[in-house]
PDB file of N, CA and C in Angstrom:
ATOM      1  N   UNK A   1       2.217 -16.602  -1.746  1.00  0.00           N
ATOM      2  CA  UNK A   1       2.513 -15.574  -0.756  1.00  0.00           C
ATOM      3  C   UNK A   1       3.233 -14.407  -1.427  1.00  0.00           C
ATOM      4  N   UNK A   2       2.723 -13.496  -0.805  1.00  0.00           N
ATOM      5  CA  UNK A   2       3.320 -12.051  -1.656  1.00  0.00           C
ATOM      6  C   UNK A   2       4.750 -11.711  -0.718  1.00  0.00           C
ATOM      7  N   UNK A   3       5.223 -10.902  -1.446  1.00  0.00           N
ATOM      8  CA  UNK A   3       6.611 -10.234  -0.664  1.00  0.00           C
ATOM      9  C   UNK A   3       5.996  -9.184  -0.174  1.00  0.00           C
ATOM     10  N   UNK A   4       7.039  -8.591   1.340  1.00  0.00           N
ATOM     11  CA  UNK A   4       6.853  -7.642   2.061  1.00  0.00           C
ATOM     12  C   UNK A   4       5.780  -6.061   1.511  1.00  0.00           C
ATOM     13  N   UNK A   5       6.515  -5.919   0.329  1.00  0.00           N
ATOM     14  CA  UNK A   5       6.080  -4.561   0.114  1.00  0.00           C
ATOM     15  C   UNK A   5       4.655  -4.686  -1.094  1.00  0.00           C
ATOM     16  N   UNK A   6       4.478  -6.005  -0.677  1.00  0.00           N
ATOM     17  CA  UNK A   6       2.734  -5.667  -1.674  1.00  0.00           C
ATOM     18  C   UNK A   6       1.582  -6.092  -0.201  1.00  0.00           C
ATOM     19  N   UNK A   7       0.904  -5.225  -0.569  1.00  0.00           N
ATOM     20  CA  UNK A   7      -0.254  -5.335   0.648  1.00  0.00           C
ATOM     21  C   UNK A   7      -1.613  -6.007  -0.274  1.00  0.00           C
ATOM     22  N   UNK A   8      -1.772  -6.823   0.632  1.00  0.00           N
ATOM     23  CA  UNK A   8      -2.779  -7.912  -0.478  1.00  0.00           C
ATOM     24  C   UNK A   8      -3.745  -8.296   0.694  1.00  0.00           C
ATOM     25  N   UNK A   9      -5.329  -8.488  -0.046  1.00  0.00           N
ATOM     26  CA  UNK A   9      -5.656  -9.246   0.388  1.00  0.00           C
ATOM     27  C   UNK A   9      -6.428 -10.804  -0.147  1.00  0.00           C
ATOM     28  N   UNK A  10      -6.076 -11.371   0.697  1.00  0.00           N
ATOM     29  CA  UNK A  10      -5.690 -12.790   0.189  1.00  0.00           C
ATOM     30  C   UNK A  10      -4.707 -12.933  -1.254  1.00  0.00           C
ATOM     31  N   UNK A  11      -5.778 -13.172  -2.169  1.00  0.00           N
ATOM     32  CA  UNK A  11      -4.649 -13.473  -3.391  1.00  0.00           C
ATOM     33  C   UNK A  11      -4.456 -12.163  -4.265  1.00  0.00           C
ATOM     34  N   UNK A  12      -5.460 -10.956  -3.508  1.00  0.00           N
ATOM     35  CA  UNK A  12      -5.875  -9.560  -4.782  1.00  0.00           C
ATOM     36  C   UNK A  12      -4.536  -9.120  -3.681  1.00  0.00           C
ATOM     37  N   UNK A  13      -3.827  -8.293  -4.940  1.00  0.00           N
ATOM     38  CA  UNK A  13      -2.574  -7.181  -4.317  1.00  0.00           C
ATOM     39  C   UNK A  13      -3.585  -6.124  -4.427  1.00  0.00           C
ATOM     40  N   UNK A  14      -3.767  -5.475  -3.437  1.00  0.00           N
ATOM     41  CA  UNK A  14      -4.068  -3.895  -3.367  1.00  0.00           C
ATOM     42  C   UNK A  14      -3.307  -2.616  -3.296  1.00  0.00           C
ATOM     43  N   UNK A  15      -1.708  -3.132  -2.894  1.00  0.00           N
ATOM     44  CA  UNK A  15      -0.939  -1.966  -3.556  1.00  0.00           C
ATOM     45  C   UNK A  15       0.173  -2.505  -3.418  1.00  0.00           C
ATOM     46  N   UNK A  16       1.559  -1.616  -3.573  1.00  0.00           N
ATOM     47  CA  UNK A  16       2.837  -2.067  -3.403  1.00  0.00           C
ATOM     48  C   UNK A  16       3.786  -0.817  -3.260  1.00  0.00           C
ATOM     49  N   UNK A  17       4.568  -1.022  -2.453  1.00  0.00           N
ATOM     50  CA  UNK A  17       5.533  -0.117  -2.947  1.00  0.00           C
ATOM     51  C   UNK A  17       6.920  -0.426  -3.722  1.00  0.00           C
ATOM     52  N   UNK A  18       7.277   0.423  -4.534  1.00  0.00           N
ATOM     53  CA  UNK A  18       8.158   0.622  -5.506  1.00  0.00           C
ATOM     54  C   UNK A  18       9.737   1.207  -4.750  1.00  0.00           C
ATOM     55  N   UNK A  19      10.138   0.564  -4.844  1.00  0.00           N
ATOM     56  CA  UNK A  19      11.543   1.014  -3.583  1.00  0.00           C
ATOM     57  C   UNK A  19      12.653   1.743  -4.995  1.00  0.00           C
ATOM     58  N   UNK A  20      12.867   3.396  -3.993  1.00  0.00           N
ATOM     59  CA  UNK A  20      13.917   3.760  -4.481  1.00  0.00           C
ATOM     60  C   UNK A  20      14.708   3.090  -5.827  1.00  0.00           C
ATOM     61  N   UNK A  21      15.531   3.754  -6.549  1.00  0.00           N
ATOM     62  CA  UNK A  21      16.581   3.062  -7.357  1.00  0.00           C
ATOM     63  C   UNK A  21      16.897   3.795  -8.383  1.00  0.00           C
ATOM     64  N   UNK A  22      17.316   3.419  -9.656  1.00  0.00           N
ATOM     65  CA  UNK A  22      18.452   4.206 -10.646  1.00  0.00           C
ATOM     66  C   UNK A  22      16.778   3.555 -12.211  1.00  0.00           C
ATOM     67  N   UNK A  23      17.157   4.826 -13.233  1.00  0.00           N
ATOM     68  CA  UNK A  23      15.847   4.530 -13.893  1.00  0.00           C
ATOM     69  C   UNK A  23      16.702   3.803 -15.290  1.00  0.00           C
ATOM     70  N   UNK A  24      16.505   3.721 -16.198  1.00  0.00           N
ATOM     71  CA  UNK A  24      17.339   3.508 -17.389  1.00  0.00           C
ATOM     72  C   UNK A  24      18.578   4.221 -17.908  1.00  0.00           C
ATOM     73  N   UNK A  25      18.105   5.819 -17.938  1.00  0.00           N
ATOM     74  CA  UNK A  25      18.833   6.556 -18.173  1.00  0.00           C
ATOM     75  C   UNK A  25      20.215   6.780 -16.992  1.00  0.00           C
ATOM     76  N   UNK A  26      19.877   6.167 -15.790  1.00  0.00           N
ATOM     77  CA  UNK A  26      20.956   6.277 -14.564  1.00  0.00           C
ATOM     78  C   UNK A  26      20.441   7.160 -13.463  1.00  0.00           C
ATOM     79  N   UNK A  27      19.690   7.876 -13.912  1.00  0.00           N
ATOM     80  CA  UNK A  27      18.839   8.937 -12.986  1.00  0.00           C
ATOM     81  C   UNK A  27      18.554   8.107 -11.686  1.00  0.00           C
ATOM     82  N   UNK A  28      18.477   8.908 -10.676  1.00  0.00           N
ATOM     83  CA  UNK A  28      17.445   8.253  -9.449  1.00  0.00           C
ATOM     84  C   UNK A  28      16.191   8.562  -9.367  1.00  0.00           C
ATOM     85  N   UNK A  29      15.804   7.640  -8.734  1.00  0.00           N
ATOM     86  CA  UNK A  29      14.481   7.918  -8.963  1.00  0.00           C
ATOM     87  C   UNK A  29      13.911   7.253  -7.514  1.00  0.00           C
ATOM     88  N   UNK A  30      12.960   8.088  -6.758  1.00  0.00           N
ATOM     89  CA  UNK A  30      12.104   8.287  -5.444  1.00  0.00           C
ATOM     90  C   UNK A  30      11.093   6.912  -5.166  1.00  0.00           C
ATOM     91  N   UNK A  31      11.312   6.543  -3.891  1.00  0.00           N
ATOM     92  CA  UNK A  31      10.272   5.644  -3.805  1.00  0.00           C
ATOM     93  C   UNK A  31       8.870   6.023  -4.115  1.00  0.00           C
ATOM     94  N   UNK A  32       7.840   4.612  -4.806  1.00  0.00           N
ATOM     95  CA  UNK A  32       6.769   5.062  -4.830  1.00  0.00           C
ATOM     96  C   UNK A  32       5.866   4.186  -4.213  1.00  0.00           C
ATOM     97  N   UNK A  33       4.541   4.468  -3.968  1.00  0.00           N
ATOM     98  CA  UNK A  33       3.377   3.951  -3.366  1.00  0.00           C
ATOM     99  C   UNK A  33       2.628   3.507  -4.466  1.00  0.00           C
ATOM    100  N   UNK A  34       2.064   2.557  -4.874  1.00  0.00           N
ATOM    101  CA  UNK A  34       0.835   2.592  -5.518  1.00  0.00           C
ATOM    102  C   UNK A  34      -0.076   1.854  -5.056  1.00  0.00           C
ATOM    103  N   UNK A  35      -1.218   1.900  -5.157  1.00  0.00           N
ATOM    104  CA  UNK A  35      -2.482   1.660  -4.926  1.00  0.00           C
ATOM    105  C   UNK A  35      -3.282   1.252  -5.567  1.00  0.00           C
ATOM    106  N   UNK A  36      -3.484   0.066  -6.274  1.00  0.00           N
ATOM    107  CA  UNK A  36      -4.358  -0.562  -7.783  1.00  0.00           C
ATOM    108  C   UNK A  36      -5.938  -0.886  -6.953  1.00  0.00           C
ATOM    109  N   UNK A  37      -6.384   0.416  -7.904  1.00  0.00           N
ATOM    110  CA  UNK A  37      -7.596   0.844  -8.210  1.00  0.00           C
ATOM    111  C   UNK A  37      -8.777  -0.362  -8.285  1.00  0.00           C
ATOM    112  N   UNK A  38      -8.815  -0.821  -9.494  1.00  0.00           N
ATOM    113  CA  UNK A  38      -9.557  -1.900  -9.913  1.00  0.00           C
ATOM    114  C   UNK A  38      -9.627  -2.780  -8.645  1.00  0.00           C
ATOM    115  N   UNK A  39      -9.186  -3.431  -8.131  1.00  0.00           N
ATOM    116  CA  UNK A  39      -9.070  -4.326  -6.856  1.00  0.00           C
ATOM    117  C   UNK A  39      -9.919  -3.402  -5.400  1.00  0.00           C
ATOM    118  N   UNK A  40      -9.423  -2.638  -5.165  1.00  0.00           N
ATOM    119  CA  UNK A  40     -10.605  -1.299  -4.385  1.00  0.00           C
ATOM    120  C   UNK A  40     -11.670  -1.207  -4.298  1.00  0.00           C
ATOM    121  N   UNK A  41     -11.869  -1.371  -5.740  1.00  0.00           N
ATOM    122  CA  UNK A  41     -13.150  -0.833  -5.943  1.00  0.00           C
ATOM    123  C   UNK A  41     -14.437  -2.308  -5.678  1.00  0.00           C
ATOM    124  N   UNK A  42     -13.656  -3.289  -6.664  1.00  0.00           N
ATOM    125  CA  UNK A  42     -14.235  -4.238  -6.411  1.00  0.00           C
ATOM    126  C   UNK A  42     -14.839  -4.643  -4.703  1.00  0.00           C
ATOM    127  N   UNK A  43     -13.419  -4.589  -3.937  1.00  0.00           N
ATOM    128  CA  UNK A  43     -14.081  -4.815  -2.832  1.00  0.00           C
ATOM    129  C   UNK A  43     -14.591  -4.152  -2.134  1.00  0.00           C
ATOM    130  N   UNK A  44     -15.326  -2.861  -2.474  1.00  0.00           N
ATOM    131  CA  UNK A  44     -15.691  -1.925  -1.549  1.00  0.00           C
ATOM    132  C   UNK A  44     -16.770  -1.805  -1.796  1.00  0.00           C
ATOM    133  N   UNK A  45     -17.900  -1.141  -1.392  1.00  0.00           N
ATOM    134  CA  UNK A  45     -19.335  -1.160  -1.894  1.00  0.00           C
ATOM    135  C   UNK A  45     -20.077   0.131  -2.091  1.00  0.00           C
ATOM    136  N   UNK A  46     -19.186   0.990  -0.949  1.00  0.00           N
ATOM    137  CA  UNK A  46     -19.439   2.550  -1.444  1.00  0.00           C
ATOM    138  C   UNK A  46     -18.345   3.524  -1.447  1.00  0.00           C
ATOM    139  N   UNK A  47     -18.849   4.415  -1.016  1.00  0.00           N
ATOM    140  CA  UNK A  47     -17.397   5.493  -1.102  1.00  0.00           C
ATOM    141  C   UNK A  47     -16.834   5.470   0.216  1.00  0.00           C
ATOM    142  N   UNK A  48     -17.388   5.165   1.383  1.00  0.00           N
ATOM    143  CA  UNK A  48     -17.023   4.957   2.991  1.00  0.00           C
ATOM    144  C   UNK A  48     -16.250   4.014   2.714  1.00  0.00           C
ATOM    145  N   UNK A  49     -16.424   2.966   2.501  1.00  0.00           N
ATOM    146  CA  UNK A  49     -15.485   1.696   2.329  1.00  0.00           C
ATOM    147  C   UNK A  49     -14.522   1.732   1.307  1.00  0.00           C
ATOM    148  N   UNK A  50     -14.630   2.861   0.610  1.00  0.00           N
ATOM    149  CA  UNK A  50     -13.391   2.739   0.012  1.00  0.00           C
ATOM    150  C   UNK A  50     -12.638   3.646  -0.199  1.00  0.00           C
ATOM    151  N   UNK A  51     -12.959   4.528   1.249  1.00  0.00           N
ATOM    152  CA  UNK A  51     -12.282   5.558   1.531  1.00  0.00           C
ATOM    153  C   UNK A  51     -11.600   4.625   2.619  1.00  0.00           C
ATOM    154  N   UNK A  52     -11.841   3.928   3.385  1.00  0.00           N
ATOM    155  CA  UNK A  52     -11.555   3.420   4.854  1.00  0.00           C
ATOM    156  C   UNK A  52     -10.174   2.314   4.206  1.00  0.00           C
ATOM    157  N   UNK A  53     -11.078   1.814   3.066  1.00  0.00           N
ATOM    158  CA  UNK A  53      -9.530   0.876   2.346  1.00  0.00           C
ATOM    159  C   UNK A  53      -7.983   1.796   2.007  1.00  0.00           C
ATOM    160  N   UNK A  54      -8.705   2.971   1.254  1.00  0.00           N
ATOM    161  CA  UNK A  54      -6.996   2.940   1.024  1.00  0.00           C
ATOM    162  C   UNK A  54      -6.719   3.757   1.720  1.00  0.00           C
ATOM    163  N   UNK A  55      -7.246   3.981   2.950  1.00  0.00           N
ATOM    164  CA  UNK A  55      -6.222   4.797   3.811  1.00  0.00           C
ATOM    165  C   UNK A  55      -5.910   3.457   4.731  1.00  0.00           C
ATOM    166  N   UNK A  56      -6.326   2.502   4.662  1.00  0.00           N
ATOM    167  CA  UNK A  56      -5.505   1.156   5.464  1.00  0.00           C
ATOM    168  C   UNK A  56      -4.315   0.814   4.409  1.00  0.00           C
ATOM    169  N   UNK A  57      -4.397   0.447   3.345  1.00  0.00           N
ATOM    170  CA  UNK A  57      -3.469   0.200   2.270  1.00  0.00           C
ATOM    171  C   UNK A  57      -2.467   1.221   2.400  1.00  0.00           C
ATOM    172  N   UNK A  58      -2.350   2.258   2.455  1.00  0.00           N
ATOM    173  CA  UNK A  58      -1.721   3.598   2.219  1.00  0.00           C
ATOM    174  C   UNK A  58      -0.868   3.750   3.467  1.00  0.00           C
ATOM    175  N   UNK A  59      -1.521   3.455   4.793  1.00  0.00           N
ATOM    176  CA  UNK A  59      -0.943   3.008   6.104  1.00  0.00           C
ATOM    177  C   UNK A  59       0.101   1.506   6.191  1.00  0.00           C
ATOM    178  N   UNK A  60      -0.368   0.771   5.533  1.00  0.00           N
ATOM    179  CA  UNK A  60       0.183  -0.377   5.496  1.00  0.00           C
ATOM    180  C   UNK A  60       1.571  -0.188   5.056  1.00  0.00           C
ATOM    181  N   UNK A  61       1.549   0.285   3.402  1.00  0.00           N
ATOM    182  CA  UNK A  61       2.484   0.708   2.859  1.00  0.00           C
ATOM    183  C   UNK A  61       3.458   1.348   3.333  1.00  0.00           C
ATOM    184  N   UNK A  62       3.105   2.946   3.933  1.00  0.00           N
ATOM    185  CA  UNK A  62       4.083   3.654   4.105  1.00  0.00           C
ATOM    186  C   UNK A  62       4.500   2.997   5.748  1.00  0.00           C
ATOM    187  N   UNK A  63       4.164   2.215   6.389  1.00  0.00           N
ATOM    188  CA  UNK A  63       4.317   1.625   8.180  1.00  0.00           C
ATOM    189  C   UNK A  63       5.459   0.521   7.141  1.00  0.00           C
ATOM    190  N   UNK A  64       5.411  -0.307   5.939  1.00  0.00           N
ATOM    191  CA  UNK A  64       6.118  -1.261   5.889  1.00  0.00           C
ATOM    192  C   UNK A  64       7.421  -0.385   5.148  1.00  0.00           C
ATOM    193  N   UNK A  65       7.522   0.560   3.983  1.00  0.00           N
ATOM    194  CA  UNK A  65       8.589   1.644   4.047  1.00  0.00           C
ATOM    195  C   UNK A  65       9.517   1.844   5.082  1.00  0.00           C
ATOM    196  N   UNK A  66       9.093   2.466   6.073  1.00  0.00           N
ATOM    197  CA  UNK A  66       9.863   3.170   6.940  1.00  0.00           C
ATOM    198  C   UNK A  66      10.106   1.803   7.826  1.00  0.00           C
ATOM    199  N   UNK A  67       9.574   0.609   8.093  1.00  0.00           N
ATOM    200  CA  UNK A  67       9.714  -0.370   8.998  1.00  0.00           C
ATOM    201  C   UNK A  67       9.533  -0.633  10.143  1.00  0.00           C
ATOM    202  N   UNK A  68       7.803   0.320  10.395  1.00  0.00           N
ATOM    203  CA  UNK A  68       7.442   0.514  11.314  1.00  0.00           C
ATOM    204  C   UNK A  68       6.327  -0.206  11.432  1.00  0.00           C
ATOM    205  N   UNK A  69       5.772  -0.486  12.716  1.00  0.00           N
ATOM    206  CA  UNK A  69       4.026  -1.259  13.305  1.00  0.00           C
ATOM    207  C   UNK A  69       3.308  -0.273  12.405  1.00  0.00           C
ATOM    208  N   UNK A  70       2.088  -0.396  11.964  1.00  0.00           N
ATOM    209  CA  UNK A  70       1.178   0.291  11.276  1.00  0.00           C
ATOM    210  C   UNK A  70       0.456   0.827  12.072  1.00  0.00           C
ATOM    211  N   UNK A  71       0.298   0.464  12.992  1.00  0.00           N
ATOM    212  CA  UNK A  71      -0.501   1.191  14.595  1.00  0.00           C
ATOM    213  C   UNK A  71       0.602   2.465  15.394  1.00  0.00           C
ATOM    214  N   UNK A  72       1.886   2.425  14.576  1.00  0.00           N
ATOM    215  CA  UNK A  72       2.523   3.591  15.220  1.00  0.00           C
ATOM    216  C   UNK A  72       2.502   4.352  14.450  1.00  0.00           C
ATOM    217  N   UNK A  73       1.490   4.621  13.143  1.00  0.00           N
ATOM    218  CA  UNK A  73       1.040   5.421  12.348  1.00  0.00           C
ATOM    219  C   UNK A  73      -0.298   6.237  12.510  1.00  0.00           C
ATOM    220  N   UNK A  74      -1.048   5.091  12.549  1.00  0.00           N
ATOM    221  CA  UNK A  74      -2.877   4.865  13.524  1.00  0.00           C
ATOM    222  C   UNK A  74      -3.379   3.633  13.726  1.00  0.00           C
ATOM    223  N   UNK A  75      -3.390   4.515  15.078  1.00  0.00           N
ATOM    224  CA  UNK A  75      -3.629   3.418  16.505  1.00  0.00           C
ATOM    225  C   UNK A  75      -5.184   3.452  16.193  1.00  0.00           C
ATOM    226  N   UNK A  76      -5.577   3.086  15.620  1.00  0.00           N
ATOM    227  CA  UNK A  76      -6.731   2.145  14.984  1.00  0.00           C
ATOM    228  C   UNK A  76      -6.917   1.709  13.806  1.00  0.00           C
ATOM    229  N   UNK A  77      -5.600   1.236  13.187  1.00  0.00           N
ATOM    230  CA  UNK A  77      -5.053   0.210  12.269  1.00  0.00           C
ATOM    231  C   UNK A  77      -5.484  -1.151  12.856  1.00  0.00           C
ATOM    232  N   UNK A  78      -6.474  -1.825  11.940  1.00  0.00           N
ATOM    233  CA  UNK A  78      -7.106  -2.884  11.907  1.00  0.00           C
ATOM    234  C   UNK A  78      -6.108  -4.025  11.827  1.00  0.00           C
ATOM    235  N   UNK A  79      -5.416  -4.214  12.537  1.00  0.00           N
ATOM    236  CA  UNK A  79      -4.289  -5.636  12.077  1.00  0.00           C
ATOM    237  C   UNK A  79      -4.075  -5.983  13.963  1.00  0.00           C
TER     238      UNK A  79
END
């Protein structure tokens, strides 16, 4: 089982977010989103479907960020 901030499906992570924090140097540094590519692509079959993925992934992400339903992002979020 994955933790909160990786959006997976089944055992493939399809993205994660990177939470805020301090870098080596002490700097801060901004939350990030990412979105792993390779896994996408695989499951998608054209460019519709894998346009439709990472804007679900991308929704997922930023709805689990802020700590919100993903449907109070778009209300035709597949979950």
């Amino acid at each position: 089982m994955f933790p909160d901030e990786i959006i997976a499906d089944g055992p493939v992570p399809l993205g994660r977010v990177l939470q805020a924090g301090v870098d080596r140097r002490g700097n801060p540094t901004r939350a990030r989103f990412v979105v792993f590519r390779m896994p996408i692509e695989h499951r998608s079959a054209n460019a519709q479907e894998r346009s439709e993925l990472v804007t679900w992934v991308l929704t997922a992400l930023v709805a689990n960020y802020l700590n919100l339903d993903p449907r109070t992002i778009d209300q035709d979020f597949p979950w």
